[in-house]
C-alpha atoms as a PDB file:
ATOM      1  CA  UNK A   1      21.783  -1.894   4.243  1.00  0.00           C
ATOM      2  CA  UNK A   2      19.469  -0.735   1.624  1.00  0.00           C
ATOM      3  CA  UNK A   3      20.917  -3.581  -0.740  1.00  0.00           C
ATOM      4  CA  UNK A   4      20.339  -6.043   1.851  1.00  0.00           C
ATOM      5  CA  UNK A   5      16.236  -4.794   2.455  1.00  0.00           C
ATOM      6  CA  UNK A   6      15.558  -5.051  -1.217  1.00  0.00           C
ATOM      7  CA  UNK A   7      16.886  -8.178  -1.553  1.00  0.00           C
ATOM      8  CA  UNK A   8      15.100  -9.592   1.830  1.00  0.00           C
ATOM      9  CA  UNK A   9      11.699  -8.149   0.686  1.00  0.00           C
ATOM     10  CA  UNK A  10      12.319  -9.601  -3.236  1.00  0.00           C
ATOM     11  CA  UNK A  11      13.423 -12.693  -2.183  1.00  0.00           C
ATOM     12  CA  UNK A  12      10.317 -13.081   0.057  1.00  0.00           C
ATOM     13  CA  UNK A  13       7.637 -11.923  -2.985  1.00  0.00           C
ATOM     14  CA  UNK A  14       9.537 -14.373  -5.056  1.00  0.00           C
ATOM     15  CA  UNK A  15       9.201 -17.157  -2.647  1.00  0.00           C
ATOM     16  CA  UNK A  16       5.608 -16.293  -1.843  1.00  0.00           C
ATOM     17  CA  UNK A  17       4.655 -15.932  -5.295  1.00  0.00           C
ATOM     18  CA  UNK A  18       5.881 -19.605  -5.573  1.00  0.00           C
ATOM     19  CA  UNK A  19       4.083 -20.537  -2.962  1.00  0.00           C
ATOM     20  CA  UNK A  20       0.955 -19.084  -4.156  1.00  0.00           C
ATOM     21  CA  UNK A  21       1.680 -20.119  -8.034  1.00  0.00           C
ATOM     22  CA  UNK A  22       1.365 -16.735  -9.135  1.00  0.00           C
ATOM     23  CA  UNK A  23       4.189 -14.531 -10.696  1.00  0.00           C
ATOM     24  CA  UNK A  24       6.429 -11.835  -8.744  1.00  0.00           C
ATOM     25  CA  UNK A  25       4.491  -9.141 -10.686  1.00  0.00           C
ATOM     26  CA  UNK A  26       1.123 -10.429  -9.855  1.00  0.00           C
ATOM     27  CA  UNK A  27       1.886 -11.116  -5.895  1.00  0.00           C
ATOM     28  CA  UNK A  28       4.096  -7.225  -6.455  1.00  0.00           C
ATOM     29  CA  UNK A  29       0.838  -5.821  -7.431  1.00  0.00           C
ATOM     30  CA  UNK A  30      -1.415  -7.525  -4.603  1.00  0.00           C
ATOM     31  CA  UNK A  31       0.918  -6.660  -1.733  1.00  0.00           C
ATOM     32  CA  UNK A  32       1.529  -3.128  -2.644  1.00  0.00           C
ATOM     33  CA  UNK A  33      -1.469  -1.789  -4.980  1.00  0.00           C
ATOM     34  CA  UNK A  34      -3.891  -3.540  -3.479  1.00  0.00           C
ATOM     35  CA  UNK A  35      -3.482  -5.125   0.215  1.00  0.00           C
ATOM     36  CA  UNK A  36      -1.535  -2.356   1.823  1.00  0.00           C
ATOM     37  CA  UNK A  37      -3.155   0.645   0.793  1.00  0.00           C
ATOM     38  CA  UNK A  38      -6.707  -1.084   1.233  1.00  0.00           C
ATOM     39  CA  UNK A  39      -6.045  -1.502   4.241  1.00  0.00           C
ATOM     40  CA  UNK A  40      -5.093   2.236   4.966  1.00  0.00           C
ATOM     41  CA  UNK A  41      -8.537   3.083   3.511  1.00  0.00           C
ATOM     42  CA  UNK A  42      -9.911   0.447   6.158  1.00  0.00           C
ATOM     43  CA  UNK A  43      -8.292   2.245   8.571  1.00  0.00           C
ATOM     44  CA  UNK A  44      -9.436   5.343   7.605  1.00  0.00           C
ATOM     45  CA  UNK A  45     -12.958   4.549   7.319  1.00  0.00           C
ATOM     46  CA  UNK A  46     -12.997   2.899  10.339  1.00  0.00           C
ATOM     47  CA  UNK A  47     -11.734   5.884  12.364  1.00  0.00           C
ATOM     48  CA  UNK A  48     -14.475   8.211  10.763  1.00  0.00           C
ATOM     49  CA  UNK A  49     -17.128   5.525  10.561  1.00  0.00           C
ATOM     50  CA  UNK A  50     -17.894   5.978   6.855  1.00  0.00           C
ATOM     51  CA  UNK A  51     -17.232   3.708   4.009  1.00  0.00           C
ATOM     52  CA  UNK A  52     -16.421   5.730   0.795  1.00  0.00           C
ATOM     53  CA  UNK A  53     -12.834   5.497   0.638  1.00  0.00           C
ATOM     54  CA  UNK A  54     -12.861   1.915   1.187  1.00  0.00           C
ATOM     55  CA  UNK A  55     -15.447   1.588  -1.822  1.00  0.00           C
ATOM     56  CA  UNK A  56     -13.619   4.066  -3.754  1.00  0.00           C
ATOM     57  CA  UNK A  57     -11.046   2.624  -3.734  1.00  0.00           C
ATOM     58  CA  UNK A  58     -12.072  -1.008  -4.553  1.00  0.00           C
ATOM     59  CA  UNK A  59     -14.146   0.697  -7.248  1.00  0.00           C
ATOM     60  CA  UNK A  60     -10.442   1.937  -8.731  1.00  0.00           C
ATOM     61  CA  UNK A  61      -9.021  -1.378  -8.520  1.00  0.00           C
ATOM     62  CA  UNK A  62     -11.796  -2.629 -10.673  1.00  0.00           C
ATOM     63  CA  UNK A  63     -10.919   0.163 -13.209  1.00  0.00           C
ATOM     64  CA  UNK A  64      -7.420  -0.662 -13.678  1.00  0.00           C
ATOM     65  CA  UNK A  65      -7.298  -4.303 -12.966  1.00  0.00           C
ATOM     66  CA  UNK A  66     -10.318  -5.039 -14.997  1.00  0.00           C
ATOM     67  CA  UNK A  67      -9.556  -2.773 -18.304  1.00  0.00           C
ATOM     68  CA  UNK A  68      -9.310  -5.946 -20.736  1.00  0.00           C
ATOM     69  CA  UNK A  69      -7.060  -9.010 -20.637  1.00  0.00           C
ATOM     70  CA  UNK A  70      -5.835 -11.195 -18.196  1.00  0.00           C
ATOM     71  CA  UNK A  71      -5.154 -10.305 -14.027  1.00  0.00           C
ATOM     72  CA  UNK A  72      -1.585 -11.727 -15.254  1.00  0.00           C
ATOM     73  CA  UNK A  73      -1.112  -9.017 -18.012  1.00  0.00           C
ATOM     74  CA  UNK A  74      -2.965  -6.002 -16.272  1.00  0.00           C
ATOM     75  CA  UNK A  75      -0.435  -7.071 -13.001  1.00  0.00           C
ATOM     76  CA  UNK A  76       2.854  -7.109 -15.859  1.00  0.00           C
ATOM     77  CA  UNK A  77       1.480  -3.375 -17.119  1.00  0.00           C
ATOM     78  CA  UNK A  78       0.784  -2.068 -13.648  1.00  0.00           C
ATOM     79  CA  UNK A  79       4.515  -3.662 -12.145  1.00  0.00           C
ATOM     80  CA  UNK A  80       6.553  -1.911 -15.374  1.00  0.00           C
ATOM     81  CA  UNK A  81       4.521   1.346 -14.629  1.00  0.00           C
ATOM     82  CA  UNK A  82       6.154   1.073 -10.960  1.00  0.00           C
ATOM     83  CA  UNK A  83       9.031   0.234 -12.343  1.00  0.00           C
ATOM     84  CA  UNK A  84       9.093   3.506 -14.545  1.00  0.00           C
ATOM     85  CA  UNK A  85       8.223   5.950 -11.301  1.00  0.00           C
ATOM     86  CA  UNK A  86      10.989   4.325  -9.501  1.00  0.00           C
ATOM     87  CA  UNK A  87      13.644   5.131 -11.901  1.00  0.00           C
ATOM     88  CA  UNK A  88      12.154   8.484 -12.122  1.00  0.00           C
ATOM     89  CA  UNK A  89      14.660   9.100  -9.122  1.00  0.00           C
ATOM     90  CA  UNK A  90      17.460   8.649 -11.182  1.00  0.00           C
ATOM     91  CA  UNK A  91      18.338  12.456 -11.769  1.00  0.00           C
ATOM     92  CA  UNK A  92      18.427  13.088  -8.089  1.00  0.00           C
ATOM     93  CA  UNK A  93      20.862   9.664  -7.203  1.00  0.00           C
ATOM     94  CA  UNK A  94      18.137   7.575  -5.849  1.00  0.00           C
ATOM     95  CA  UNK A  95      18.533   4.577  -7.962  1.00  0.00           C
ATOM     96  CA  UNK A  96      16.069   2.199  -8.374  1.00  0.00           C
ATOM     97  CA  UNK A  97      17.078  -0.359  -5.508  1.00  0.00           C
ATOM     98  CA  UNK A  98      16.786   2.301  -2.973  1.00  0.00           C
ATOM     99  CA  UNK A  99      13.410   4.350  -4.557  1.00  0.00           C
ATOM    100  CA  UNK A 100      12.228   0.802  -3.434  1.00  0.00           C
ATOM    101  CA  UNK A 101      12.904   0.440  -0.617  1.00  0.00           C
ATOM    102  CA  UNK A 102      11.718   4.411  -0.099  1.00  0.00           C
ATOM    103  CA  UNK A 103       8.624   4.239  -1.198  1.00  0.00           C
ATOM    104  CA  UNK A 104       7.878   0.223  -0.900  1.00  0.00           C
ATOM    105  CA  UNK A 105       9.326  -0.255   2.641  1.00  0.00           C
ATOM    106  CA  UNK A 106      10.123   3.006   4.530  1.00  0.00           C
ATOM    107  CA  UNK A 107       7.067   4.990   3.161  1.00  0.00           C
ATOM    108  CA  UNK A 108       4.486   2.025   3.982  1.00  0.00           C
ATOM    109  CA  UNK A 109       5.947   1.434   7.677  1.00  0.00           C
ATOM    110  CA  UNK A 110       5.577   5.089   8.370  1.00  0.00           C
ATOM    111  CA  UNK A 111       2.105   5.567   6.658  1.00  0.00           C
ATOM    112  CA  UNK A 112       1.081   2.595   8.649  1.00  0.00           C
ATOM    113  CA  UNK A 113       2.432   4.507  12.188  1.00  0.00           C
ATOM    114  CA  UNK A 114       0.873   7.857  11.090  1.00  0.00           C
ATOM    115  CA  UNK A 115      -2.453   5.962  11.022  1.00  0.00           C
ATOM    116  CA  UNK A 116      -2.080   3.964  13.595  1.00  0.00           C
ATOM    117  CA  UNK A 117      -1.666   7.410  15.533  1.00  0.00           C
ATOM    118  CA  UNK A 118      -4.623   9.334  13.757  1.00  0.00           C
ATOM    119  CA  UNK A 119      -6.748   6.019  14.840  1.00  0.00           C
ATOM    120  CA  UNK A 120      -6.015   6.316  18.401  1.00  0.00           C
ATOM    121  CA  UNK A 121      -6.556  10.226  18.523  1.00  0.00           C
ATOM    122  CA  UNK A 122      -9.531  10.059  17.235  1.00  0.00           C
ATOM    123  CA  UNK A 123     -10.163   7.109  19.729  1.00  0.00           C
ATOM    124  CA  UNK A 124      -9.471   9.078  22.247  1.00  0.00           C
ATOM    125  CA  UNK A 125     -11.828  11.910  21.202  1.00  0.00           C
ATOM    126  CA  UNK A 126     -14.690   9.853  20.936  1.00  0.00           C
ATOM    127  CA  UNK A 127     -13.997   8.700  24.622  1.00  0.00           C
ATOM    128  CA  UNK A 128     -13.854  12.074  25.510  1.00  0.00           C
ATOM    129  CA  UNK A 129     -17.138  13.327  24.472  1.00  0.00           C
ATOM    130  CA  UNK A 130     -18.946  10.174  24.977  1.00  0.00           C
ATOM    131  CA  UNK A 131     -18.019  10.215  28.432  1.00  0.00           C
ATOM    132  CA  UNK A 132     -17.887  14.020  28.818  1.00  0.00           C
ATOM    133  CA  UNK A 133     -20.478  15.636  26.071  1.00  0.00           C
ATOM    134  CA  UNK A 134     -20.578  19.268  27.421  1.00  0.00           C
ATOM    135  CA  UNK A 135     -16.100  18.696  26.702  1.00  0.00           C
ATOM    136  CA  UNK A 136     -17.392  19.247  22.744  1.00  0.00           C
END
């Protein structure tokens, strides 16, 4: 099962990637450093009505995608440093294939349901004390 994930989710960046004419490290690197977790940080601003997170974060990307060279090479360095904290699971018998799908599929789904959650709490507050202000 976990084989079969990896190689559904691979074979779709690789195809994509095509599609786009960029590499599989450089579309790697846009779906998982920068799309999903900017839009977490979306989310999260959005629920609290401020922006720094959001800017912070887009303020990191320009850091690290914009520290010399091409978007190419900073997306190769960035995709082998992944590479590296994925086989840091090794030792414990997660091999690489599953740390993937871990962190790269499981983790993302469920960070994507906690917030989803979080956002409709604090929905729900907000209806509360608009229409109820002595509830506060």
């Amino acid at each position: 099962m976990i084989r079969t994930i990896f190689e559904l989710v691979a074979n779709a960046l690789y195809s994509g990637a095509r599609i786009l004419g960029i590499t599989y490290n450089e579309l790697n690197i846009i779906v998982y450093i920068i799309l999903i977790p900017l839009v977490w940080t979306y989310m999260i601003d959005k629920a609290y009505k401020f922006h720094r997170i959001k800017l912070s974060y887009l303020l990191f990307l320009l850091l690290i995608l914009g520290l010399g060279g091409t978007f190419e090479t900073n997306c190769d360095r960035l995709f082998t440093i992944c590479q590296r904290f994925l086989c840091l699971f090794y030792p414990i018998g997660i091999n690489y294939t599953s740390a993937s799908v871990i962190f790269c599929v499981i983790a993302p789904i469920l960070i994507h349901i906690a917030l989803i959650k979080s956002l409709k709490i604090v929905r729900q507050k907000k209806e509360i004390t608009t229409s109820h202000p002595e509830v506060v």
